[in-house]
C-alpha atoms as a PDB file:
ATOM      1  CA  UNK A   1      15.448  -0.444  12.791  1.00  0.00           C
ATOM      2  CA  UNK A   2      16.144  -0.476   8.829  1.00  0.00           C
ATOM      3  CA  UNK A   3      14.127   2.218   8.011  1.00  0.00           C
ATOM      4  CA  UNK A   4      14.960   2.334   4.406  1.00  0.00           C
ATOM      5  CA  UNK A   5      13.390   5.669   3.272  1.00  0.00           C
ATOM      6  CA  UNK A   6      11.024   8.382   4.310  1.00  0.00           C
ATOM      7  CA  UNK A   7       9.260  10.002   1.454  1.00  0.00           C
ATOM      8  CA  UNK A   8       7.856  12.943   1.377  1.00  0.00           C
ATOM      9  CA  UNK A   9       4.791  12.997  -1.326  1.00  0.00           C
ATOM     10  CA  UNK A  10       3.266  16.302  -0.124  1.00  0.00           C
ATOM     11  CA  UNK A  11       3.847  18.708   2.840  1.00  0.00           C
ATOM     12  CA  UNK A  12       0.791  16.563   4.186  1.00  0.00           C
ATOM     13  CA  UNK A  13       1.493  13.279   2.830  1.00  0.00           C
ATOM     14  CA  UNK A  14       4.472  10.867   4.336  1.00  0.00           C
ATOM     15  CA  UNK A  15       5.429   7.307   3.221  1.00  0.00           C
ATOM     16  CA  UNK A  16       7.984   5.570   5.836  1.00  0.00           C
ATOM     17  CA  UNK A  17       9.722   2.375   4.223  1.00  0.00           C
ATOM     18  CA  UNK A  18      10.600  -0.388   6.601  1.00  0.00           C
ATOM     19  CA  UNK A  19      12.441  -3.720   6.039  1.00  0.00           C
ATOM     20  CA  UNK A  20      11.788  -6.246   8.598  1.00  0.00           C
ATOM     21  CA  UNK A  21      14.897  -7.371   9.494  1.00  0.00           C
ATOM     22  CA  UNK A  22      15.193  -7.843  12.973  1.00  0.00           C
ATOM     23  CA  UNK A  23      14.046 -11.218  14.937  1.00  0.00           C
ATOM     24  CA  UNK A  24      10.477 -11.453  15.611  1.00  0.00           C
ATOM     25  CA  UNK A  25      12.421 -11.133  19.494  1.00  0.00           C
ATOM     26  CA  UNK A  26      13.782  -8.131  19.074  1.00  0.00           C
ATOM     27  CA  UNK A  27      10.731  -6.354  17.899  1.00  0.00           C
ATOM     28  CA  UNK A  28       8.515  -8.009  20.202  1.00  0.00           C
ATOM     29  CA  UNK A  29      10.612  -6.383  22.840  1.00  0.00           C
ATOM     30  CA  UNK A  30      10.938  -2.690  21.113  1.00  0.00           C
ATOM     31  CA  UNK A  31       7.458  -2.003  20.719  1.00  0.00           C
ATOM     32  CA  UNK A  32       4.133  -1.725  23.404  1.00  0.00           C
ATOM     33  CA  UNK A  33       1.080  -3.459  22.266  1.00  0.00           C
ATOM     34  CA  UNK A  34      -2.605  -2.621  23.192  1.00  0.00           C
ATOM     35  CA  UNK A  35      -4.888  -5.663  24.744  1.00  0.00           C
ATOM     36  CA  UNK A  36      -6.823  -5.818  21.019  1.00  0.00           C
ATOM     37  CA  UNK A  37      -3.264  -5.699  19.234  1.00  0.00           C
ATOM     38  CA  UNK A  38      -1.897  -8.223  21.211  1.00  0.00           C
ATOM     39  CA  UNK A  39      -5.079 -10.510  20.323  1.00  0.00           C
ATOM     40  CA  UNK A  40      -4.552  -9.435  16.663  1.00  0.00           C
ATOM     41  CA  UNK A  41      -0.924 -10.675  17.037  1.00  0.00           C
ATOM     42  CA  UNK A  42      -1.542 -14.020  18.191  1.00  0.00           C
ATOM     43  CA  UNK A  43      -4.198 -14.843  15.492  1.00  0.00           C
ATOM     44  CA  UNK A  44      -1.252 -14.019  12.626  1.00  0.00           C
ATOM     45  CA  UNK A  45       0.490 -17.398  12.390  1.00  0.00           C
ATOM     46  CA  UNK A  46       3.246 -16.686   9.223  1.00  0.00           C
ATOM     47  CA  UNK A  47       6.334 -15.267  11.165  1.00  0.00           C
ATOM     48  CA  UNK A  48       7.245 -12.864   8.475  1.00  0.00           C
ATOM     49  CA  UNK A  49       3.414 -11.296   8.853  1.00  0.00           C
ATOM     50  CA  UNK A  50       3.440 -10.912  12.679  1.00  0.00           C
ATOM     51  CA  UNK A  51       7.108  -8.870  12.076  1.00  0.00           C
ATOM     52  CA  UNK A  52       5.565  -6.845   9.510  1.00  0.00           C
ATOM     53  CA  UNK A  53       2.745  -6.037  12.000  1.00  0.00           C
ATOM     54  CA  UNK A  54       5.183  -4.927  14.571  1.00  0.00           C
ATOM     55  CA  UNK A  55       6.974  -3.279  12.295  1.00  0.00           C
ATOM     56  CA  UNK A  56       4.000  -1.186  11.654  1.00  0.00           C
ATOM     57  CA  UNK A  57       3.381  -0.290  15.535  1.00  0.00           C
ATOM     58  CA  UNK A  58       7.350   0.218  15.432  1.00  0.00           C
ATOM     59  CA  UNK A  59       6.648   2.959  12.632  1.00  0.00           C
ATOM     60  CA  UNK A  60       3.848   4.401  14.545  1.00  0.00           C
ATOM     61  CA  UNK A  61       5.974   4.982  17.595  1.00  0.00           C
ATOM     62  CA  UNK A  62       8.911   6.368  15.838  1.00  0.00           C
ATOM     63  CA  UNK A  63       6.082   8.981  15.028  1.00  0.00           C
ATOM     64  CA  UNK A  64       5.133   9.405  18.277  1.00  0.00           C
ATOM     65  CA  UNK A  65       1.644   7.247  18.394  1.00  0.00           C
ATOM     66  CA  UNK A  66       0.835   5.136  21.278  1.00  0.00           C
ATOM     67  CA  UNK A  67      -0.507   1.481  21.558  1.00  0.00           C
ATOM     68  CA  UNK A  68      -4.112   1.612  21.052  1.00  0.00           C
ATOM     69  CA  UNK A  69      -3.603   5.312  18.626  1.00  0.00           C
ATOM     70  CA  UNK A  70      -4.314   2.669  15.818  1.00  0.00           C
ATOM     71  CA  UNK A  71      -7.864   0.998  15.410  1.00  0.00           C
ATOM     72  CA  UNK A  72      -9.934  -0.324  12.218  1.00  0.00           C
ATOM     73  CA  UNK A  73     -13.545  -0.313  11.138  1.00  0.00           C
ATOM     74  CA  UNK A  74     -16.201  -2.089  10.155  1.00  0.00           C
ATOM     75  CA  UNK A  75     -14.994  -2.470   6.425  1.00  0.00           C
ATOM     76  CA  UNK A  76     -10.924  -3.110   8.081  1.00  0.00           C
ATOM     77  CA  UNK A  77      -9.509   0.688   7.200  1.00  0.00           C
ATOM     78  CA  UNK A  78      -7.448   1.294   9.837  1.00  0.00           C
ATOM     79  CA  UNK A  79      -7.871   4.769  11.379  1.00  0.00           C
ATOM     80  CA  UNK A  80      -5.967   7.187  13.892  1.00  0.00           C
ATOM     81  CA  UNK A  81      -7.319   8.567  16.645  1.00  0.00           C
ATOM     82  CA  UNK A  82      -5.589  12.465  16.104  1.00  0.00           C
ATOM     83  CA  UNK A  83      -7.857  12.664  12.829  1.00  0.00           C
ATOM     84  CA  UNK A  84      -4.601  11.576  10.541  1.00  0.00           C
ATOM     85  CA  UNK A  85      -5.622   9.079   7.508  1.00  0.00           C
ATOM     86  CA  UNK A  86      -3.323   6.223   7.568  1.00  0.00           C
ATOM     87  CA  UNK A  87      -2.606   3.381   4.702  1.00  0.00           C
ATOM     88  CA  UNK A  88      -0.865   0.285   5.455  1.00  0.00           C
ATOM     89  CA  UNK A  89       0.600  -2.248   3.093  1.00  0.00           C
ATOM     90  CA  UNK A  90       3.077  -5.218   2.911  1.00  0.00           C
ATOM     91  CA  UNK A  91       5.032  -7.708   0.628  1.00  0.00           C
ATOM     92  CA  UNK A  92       7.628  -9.922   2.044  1.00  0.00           C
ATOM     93  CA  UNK A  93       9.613  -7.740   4.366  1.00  0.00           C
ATOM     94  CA  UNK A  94       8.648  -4.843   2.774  1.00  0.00           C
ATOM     95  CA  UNK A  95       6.460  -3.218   5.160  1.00  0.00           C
ATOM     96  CA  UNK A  96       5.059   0.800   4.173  1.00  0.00           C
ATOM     97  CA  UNK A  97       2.939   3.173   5.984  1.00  0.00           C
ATOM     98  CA  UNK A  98       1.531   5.762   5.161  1.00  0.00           C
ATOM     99  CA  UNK A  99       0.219   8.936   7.028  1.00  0.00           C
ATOM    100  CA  UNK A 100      -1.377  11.996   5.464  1.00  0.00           C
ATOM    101  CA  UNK A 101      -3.796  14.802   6.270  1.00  0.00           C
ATOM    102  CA  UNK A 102      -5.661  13.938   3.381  1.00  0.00           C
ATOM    103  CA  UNK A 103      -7.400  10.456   1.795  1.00  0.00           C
ATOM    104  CA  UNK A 104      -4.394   8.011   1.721  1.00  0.00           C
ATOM    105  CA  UNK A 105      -3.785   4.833  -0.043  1.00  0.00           C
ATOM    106  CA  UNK A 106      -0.891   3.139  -0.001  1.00  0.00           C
ATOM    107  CA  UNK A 107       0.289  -0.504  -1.480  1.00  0.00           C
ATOM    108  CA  UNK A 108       3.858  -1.992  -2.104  1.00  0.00           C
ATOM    109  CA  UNK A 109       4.269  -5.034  -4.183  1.00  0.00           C
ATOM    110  CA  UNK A 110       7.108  -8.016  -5.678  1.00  0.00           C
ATOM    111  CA  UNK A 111       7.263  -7.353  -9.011  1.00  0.00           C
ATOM    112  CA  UNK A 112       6.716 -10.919  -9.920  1.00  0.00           C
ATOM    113  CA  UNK A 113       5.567 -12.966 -13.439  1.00  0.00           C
ATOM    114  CA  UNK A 114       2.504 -14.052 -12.117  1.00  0.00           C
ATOM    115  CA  UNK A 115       0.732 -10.387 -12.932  1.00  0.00           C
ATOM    116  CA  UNK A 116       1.001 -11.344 -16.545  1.00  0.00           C
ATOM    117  CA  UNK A 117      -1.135 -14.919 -16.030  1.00  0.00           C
ATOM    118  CA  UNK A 118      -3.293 -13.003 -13.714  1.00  0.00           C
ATOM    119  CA  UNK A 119      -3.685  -9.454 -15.673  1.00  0.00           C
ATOM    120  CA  UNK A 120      -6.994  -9.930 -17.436  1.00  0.00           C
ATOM    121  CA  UNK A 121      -8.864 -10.212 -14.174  1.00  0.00           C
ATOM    122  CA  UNK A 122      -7.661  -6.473 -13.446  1.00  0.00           C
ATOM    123  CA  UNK A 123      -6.896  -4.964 -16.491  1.00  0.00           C
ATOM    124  CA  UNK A 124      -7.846  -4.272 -19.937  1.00  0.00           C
ATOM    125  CA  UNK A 125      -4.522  -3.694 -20.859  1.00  0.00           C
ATOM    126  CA  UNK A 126      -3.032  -6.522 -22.709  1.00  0.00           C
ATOM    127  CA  UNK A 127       0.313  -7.592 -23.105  1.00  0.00           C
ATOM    128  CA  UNK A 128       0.359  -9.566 -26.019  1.00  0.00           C
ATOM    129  CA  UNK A 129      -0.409  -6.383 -27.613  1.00  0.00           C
ATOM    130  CA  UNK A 130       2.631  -4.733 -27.178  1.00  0.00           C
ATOM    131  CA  UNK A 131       5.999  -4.637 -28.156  1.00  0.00           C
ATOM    132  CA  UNK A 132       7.656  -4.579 -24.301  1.00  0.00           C
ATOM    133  CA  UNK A 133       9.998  -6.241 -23.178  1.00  0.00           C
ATOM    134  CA  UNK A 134       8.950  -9.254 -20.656  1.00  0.00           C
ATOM    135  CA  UNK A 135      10.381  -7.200 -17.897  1.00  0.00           C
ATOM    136  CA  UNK A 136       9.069  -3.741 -19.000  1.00  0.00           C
ATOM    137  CA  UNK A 137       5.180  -5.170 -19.252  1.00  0.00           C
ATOM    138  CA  UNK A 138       6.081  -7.354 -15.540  1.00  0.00           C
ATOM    139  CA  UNK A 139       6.978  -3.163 -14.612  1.00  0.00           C
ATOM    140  CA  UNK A 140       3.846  -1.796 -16.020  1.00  0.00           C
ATOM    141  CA  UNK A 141       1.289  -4.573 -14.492  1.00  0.00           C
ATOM    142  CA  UNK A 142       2.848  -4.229 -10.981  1.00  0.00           C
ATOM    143  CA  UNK A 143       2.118  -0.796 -11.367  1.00  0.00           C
ATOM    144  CA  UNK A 144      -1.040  -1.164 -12.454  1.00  0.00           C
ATOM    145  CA  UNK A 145      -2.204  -3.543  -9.804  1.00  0.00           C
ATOM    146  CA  UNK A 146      -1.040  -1.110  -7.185  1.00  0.00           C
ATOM    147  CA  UNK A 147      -2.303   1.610  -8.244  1.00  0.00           C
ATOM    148  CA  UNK A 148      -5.635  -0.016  -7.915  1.00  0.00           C
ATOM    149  CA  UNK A 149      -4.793  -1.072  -5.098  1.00  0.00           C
ATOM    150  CA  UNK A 150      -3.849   1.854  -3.596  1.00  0.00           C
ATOM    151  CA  UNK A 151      -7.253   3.930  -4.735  1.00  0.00           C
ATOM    152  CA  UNK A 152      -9.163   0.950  -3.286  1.00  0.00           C
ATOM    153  CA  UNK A 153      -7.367   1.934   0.221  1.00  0.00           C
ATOM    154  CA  UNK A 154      -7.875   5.700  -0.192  1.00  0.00           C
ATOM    155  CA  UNK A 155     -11.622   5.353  -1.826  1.00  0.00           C
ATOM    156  CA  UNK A 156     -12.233   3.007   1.516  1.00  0.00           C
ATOM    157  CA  UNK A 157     -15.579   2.514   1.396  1.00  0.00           C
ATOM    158  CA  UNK A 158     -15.579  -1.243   0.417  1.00  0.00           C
ATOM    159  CA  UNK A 159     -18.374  -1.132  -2.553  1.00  0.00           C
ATOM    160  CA  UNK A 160     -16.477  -1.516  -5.333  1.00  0.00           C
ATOM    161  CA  UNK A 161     -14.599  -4.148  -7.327  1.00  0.00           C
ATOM    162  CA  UNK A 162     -11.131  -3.919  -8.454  1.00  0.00           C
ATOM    163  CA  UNK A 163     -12.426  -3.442 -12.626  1.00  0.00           C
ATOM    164  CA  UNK A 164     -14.631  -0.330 -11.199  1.00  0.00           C
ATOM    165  CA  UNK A 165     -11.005   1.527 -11.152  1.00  0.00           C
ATOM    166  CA  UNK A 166     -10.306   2.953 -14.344  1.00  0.00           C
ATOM    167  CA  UNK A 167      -6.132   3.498 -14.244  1.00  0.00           C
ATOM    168  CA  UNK A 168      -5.096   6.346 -16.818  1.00  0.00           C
ATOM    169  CA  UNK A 169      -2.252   4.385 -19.004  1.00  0.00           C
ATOM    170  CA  UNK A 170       1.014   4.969 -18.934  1.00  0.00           C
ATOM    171  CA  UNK A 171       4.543   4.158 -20.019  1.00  0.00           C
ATOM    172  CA  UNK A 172       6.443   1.204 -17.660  1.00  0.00           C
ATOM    173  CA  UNK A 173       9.339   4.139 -16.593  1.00  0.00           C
ATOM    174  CA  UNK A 174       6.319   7.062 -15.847  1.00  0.00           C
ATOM    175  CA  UNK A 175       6.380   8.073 -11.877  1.00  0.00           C
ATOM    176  CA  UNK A 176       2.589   9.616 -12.339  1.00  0.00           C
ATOM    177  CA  UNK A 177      -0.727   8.140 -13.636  1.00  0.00           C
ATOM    178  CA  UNK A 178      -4.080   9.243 -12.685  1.00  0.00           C
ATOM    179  CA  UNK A 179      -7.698   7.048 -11.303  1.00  0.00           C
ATOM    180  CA  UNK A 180     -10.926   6.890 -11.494  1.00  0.00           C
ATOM    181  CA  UNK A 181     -12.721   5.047  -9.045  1.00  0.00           C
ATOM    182  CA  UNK A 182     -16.138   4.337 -10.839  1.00  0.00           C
ATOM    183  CA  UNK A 183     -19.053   2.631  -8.059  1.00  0.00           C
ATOM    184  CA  UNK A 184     -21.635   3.314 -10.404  1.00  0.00           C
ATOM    185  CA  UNK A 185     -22.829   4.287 -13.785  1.00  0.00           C
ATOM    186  CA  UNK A 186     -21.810   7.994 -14.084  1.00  0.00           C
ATOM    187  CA  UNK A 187     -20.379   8.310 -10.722  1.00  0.00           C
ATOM    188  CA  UNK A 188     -16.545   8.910  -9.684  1.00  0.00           C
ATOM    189  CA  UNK A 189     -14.026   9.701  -7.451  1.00  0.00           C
ATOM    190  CA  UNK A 190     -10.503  11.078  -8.985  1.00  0.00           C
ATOM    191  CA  UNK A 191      -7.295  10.305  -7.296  1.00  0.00           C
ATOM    192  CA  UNK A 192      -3.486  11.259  -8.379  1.00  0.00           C
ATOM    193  CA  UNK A 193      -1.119   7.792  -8.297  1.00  0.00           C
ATOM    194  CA  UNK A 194       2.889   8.508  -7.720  1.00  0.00           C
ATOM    195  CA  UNK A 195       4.776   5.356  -8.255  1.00  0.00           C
ATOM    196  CA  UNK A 196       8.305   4.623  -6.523  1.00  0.00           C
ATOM    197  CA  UNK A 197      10.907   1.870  -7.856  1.00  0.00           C
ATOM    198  CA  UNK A 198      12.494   0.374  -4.120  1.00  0.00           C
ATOM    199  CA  UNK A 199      15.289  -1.668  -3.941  1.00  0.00           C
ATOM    200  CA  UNK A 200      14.852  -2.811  -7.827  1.00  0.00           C
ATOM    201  CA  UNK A 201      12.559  -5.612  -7.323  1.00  0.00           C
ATOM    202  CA  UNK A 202       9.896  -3.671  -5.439  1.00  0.00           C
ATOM    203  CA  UNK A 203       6.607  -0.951  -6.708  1.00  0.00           C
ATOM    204  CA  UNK A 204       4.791   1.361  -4.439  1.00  0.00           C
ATOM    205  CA  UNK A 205       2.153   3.719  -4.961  1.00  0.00           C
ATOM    206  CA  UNK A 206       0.557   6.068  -3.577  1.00  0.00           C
ATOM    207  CA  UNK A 207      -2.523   7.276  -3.807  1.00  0.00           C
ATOM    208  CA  UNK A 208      -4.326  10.709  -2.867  1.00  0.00           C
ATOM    209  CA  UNK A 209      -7.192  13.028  -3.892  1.00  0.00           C
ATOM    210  CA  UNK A 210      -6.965  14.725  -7.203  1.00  0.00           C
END
């Protein structure tokens, strides 16, 4: 199991790092599977997604949870039957979990040019505004996008859009922002964001309750 880095946020808060590098085989045969996982397996048809779900269940039994300890809601937040809050999140074979005490978001992502294109459907930060480099504003939109990400995961609730979280700005080489996630007029919900550069090409963040 590559299990490229455990990361300790808080004393309540852990993020475990996995790279899925084994054959969808050899995971198949290192982990147990509930009835409704196994169903959830065979309606994943990508074989890079169905080894980053096992991957996951391999995470969760490294930490001593049992098939069917995992189950989702309604709105899809996964939950844990001991109480725990638990984030998942993916990108290639980048697979993270996260497990905290507290309200836990979690989301990894390829830093990749597309978030320029894409960046005025989730932020109001613009590029062409600054004097970045092409890489450095690539950095800072990744960030961006998983930091909302990440507070939509911890918020959990499902009612909001991805322009009702207000991201604090930042500088493309900071490792702390701050959210608000904003449902309604003069409502909110503050979260802390800590960001993590893996393997060069790669942002996480993670997201818990101010």
């Amino acid at each position: 199991m590559l299990l490229l880095d455990t990361i300790n946020v808080d004393k309540n808060t852990q993020i475990y790092v996995k790279k899925s590098v084994e054959s969808l085989e050899e995971l198949q045969q290192e982990v147990s599977l509930s009835n409704e996982e196994v169903s959830r397996l065979e309606q994943i048809k990508p074989e890079t997604d169905k080894k980053n779900f096992l991957s996951v269940r391999k995470i969760l039994k490294m930490n001593g949870y049992a098939p069917g300890d995992l189950t989702y809601n309604e709105q899809g937040k996964p939950l844990l039957n001991d109480g725990k809050y638990i984030s998942i999140s993916h990108s290639r074979d980048m697979v993270a979990v996260a497990i905290s005490k507290n309200e836990v978001g979690v989301d990894i992502e390829l830093k990749q040019d597309r978030f320029i294109q894409i960046s005025p459907k989730f932020t109001p930060w613009k590029p062409e505004n600054t004097s970045l480099l092409k890489s450095s504003i690539v950095q800072k939109l990744t960030m961006i996008w998983t930091a909302k990400e990440a507070a939509y995961k911890a918020y959990g609730k499902g009612d909001i859009t991805i322009n009702q979280i207000l991201v604090k700005d930042f500088f493309p080489n900071d490792t702390k922002t701050k959210v608000k996630v904003a449902p309604g007029e003069g409502e909110g919900s503050y979260y802390r964001i800590s960001f993590m550069q893996l393997e060069d090409d790669f942002v996480l963040a993670c997201c818990l309750p101010a």
